[in-house]
C-alpha atoms as a PDB file:
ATOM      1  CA  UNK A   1      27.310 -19.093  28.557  1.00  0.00           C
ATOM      2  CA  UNK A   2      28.256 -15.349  27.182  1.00  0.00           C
ATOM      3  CA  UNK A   3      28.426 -17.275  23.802  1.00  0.00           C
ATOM      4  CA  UNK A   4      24.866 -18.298  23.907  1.00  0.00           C
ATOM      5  CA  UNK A   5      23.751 -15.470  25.591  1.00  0.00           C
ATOM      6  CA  UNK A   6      25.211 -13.089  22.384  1.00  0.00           C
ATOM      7  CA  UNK A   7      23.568 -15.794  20.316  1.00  0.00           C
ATOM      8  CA  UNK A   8      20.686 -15.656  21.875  1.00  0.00           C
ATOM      9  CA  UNK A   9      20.544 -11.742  21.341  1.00  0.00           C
ATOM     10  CA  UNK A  10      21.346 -11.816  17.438  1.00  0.00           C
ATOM     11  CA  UNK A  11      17.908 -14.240  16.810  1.00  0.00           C
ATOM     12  CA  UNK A  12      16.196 -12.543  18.466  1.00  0.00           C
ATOM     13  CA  UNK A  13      16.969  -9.343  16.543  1.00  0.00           C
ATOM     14  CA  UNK A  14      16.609 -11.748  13.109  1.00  0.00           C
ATOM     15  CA  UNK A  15      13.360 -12.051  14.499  1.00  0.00           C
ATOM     16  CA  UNK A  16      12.344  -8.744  13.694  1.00  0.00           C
ATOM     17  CA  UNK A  17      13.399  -7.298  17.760  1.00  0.00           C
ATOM     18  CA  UNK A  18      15.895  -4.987  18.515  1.00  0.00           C
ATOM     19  CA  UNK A  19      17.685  -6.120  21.851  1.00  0.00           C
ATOM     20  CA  UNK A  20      18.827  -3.843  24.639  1.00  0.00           C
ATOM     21  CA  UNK A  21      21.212  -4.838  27.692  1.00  0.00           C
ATOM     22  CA  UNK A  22      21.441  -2.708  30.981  1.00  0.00           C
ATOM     23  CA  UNK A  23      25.201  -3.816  32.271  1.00  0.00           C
ATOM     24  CA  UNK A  24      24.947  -2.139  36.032  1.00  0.00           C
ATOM     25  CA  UNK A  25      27.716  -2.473  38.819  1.00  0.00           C
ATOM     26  CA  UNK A  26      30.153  -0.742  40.956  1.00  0.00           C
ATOM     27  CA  UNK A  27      32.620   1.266  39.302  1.00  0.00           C
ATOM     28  CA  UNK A  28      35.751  -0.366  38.588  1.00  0.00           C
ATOM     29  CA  UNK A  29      34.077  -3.765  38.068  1.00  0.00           C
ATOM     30  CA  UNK A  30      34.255  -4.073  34.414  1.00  0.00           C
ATOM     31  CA  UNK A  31      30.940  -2.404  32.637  1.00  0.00           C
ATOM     32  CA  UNK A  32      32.537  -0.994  29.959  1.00  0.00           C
ATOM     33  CA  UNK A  33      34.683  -4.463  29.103  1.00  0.00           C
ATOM     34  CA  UNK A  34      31.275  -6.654  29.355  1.00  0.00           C
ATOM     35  CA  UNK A  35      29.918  -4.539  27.011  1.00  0.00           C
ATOM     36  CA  UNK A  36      32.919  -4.422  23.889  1.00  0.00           C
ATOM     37  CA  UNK A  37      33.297  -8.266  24.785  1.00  0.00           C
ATOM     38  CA  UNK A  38      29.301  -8.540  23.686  1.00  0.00           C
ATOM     39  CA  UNK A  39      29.703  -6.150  20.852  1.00  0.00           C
ATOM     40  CA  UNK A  40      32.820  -7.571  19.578  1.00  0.00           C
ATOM     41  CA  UNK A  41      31.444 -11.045  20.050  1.00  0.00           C
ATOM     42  CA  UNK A  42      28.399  -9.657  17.621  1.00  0.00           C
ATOM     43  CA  UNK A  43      30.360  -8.150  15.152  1.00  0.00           C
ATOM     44  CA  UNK A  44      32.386 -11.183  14.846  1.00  0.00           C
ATOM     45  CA  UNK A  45      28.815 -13.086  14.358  1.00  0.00           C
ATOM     46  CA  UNK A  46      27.655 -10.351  11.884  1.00  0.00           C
ATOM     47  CA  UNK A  47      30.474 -10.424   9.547  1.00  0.00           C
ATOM     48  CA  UNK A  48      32.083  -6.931  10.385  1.00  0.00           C
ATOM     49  CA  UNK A  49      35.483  -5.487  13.035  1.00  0.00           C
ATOM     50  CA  UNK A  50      34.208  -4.003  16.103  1.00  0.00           C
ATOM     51  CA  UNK A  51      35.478  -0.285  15.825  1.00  0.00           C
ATOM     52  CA  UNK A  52      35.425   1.426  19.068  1.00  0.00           C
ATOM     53  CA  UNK A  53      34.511   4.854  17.524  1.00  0.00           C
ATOM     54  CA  UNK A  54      31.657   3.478  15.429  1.00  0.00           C
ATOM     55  CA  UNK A  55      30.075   1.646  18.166  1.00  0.00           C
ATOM     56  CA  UNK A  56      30.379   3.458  21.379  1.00  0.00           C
ATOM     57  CA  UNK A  57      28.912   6.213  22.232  1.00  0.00           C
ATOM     58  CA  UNK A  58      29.241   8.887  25.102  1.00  0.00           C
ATOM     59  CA  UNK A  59      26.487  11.135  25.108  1.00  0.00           C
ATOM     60  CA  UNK A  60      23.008  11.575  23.885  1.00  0.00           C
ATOM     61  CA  UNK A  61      23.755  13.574  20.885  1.00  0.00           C
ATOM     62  CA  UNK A  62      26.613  10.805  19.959  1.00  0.00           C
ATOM     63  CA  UNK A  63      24.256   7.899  20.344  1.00  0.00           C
ATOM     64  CA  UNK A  64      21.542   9.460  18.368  1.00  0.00           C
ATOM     65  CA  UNK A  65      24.065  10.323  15.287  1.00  0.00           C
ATOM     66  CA  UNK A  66      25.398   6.463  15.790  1.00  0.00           C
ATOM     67  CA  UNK A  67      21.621   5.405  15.640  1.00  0.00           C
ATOM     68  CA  UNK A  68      21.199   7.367  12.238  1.00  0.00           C
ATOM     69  CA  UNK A  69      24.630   6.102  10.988  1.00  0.00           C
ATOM     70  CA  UNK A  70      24.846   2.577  12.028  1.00  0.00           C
ATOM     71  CA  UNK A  71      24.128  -0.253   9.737  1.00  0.00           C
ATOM     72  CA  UNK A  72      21.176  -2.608  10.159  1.00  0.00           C
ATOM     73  CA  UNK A  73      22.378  -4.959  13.443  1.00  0.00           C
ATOM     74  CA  UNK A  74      25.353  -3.067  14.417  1.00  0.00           C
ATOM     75  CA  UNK A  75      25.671  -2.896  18.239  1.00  0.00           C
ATOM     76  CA  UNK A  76      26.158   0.632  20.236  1.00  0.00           C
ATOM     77  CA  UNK A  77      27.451   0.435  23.473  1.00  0.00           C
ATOM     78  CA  UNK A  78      26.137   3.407  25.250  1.00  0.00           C
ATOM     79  CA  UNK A  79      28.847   4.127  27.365  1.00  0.00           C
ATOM     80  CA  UNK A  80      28.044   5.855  30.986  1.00  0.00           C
ATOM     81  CA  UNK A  81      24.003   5.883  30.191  1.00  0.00           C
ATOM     82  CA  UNK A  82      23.947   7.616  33.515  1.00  0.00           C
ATOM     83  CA  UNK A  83      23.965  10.545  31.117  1.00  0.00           C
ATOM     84  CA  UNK A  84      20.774   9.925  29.510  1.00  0.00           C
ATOM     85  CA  UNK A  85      18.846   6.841  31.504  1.00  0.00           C
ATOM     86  CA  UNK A  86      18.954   8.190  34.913  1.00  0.00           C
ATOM     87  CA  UNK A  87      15.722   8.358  36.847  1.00  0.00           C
ATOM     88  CA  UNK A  88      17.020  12.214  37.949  1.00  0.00           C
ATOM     89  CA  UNK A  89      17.154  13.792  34.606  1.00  0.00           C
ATOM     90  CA  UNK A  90      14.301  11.904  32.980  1.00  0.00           C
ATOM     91  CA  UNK A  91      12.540  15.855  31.860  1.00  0.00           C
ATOM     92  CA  UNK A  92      15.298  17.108  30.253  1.00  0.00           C
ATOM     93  CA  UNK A  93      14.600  17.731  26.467  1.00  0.00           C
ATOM     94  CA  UNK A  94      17.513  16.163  25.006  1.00  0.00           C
ATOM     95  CA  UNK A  95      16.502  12.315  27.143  1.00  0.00           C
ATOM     96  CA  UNK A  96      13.049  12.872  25.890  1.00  0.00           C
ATOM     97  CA  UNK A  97      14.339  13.261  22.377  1.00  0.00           C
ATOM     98  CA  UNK A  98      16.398  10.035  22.560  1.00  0.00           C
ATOM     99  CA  UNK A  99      13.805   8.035  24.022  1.00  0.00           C
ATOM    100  CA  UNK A 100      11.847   8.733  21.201  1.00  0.00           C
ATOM    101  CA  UNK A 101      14.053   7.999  18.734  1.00  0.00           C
ATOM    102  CA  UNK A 102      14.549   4.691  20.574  1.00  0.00           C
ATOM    103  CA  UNK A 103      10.986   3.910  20.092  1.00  0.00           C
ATOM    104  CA  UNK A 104      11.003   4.310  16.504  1.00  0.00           C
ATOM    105  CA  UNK A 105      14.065   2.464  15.498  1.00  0.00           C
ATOM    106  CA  UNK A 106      13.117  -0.973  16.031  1.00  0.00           C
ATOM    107  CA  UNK A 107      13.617  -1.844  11.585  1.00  0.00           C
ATOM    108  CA  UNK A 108      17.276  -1.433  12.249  1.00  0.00           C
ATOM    109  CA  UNK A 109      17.242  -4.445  14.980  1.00  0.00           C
ATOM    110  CA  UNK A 110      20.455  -3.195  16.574  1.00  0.00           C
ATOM    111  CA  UNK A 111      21.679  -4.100  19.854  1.00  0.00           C
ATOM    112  CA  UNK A 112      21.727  -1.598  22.368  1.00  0.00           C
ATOM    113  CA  UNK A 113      24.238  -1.990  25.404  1.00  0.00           C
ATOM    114  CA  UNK A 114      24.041   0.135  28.534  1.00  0.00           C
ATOM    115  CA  UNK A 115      26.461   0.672  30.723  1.00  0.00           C
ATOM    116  CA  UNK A 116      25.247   2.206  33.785  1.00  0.00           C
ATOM    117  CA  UNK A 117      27.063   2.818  37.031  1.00  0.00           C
ATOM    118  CA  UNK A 118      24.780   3.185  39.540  1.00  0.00           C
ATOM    119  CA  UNK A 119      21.915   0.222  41.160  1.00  0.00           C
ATOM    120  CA  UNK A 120      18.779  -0.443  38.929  1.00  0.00           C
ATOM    121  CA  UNK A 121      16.626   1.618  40.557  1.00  0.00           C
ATOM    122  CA  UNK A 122      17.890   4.599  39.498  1.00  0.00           C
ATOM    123  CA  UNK A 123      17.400   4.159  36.015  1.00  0.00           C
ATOM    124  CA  UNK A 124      14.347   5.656  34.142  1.00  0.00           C
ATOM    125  CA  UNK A 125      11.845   3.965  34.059  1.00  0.00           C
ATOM    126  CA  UNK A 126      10.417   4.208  30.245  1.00  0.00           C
ATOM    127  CA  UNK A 127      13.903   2.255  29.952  1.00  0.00           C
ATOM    128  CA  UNK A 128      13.248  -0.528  32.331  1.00  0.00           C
ATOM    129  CA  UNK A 129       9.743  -0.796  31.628  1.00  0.00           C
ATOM    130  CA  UNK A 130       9.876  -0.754  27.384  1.00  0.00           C
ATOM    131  CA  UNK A 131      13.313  -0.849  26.312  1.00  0.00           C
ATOM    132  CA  UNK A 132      15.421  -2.898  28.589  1.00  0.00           C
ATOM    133  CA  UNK A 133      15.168  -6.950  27.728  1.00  0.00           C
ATOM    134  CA  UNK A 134      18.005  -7.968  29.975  1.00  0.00           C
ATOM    135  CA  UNK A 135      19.952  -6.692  32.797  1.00  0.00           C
ATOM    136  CA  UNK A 136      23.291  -7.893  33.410  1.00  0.00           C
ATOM    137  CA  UNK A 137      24.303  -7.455  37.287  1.00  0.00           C
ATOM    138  CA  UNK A 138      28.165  -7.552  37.486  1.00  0.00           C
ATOM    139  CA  UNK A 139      29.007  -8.626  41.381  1.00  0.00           C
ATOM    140  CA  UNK A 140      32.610  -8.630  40.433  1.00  0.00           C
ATOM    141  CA  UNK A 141      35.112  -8.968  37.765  1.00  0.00           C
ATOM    142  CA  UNK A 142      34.523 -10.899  35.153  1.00  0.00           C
ATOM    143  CA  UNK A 143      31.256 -12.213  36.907  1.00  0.00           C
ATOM    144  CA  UNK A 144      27.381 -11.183  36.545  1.00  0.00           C
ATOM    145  CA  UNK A 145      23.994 -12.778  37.047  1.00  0.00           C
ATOM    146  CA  UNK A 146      21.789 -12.003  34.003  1.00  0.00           C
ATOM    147  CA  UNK A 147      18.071 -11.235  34.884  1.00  0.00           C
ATOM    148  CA  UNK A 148      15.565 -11.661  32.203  1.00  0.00           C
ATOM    149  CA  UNK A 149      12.484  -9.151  32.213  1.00  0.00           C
ATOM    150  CA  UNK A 150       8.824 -10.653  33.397  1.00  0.00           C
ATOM    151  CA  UNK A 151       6.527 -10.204  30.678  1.00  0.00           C
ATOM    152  CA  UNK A 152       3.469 -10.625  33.075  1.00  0.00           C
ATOM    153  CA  UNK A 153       1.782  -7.011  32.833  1.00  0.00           C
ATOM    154  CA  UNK A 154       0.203  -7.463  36.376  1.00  0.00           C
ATOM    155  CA  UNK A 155       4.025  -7.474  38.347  1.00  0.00           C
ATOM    156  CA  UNK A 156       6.924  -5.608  38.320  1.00  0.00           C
ATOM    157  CA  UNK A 157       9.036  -6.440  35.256  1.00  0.00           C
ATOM    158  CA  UNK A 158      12.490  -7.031  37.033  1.00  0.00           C
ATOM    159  CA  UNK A 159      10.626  -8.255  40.016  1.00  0.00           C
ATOM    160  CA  UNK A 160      12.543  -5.924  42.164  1.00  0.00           C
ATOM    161  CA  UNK A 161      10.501  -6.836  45.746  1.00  0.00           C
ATOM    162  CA  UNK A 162      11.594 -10.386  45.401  1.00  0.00           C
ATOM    163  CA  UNK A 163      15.244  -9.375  46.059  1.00  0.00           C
ATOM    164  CA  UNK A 164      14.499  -8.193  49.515  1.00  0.00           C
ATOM    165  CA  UNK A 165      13.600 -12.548  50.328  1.00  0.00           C
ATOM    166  CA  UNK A 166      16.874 -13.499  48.874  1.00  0.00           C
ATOM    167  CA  UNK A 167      19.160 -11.220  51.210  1.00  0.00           C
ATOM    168  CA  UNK A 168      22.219  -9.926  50.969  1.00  0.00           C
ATOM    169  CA  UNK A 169      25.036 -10.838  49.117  1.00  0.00           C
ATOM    170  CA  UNK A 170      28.760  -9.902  48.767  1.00  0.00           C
ATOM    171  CA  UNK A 171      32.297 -11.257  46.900  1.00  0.00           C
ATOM    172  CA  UNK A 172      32.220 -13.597  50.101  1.00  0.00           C
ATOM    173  CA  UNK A 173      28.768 -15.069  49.339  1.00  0.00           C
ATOM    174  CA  UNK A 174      28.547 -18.730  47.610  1.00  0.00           C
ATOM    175  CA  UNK A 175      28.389 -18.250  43.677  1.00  0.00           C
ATOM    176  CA  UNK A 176      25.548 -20.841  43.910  1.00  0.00           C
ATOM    177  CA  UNK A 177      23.505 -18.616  46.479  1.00  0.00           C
ATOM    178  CA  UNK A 178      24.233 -15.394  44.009  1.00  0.00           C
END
């Protein structure tokens, strides 16, 4: 399934996209790993060696220089977006520069990975809402349900209300119920 999934991602960026994936969980559960296994998986599809310090970034100013510098479909991971995508610091000058730059980048069809430590909710919403195409919810190690955005305009992209029906769940919950 992560196979097809990273397949998945690359046509879809040969079909003139760029791709971006919001990887949320608890800390501790394996963000950061998700998100080299993807890229690495990519590179290995592209033709090129994952190198850690050419495709992850740490900070706004590092991800825009790696969005100048990278190659056409190189992946970034974006290492603790908290720093940039949060919902609390969505005014300050430096996010609104990067979201820009995000907007106009789309020709280099890279692949964008998020890792972001706290619940969907508290990411900005320009990200949810234009840039995010899939979320990646890791409920434990090595283990994640991957939610693809609505493209109806009329609901909520990520359909956020319908997770109050399905109740809770936690690492003692059926994978099949999850």
């Amino acid at each position: 399934v992560f196979r097809e999934f990273v397949n998945l991602m690359l046509y879809r960026n040969l079909a003139n996209y760029d791709s971006m994936i919001l990887i949320t969980s608890e800390k501790g559960t394996g963000k950061s790993s998700a998100a080299i296994m993807v890229a690495r998986y990519w590179c290995k599809l592209i033709g090129i060696r994952f190198d850690p310090e050419r495709h992850i970034a740490y900070n706004n100013a590092d991800v825009m220089r790696k969005i100048d510098n990278l190659n056409k479909f190189e992946p970034i991971i974006c290492d603790e977006a908290i720093r940039f995508a949060s919902s609390e610091d969505w005014a300050k000058k430096e996010n609104k520069e990067l979201k820009k730059k995000l907007a106009q980048v789309r020709t280099k069809h890279l692949l964008y990975i998020l890792c972001f430590p706290l619940k969907i909710y508290k990411v900005e919403k320009t990200y949810l809402e234009n840039y995010v195409n899939y979320w990646i919810d890791l409920y434990g190690r090595g283990e994640g349900a991957i939610y693809v955005k609505d493209k109806n305009p009329v609901h909520d992209s990520w359909r956020m209300k319908e997770f109050a029906h399905i109740g809770s769940y936690t690492e003692f919950s059926n994978k099949a119920k999850v």
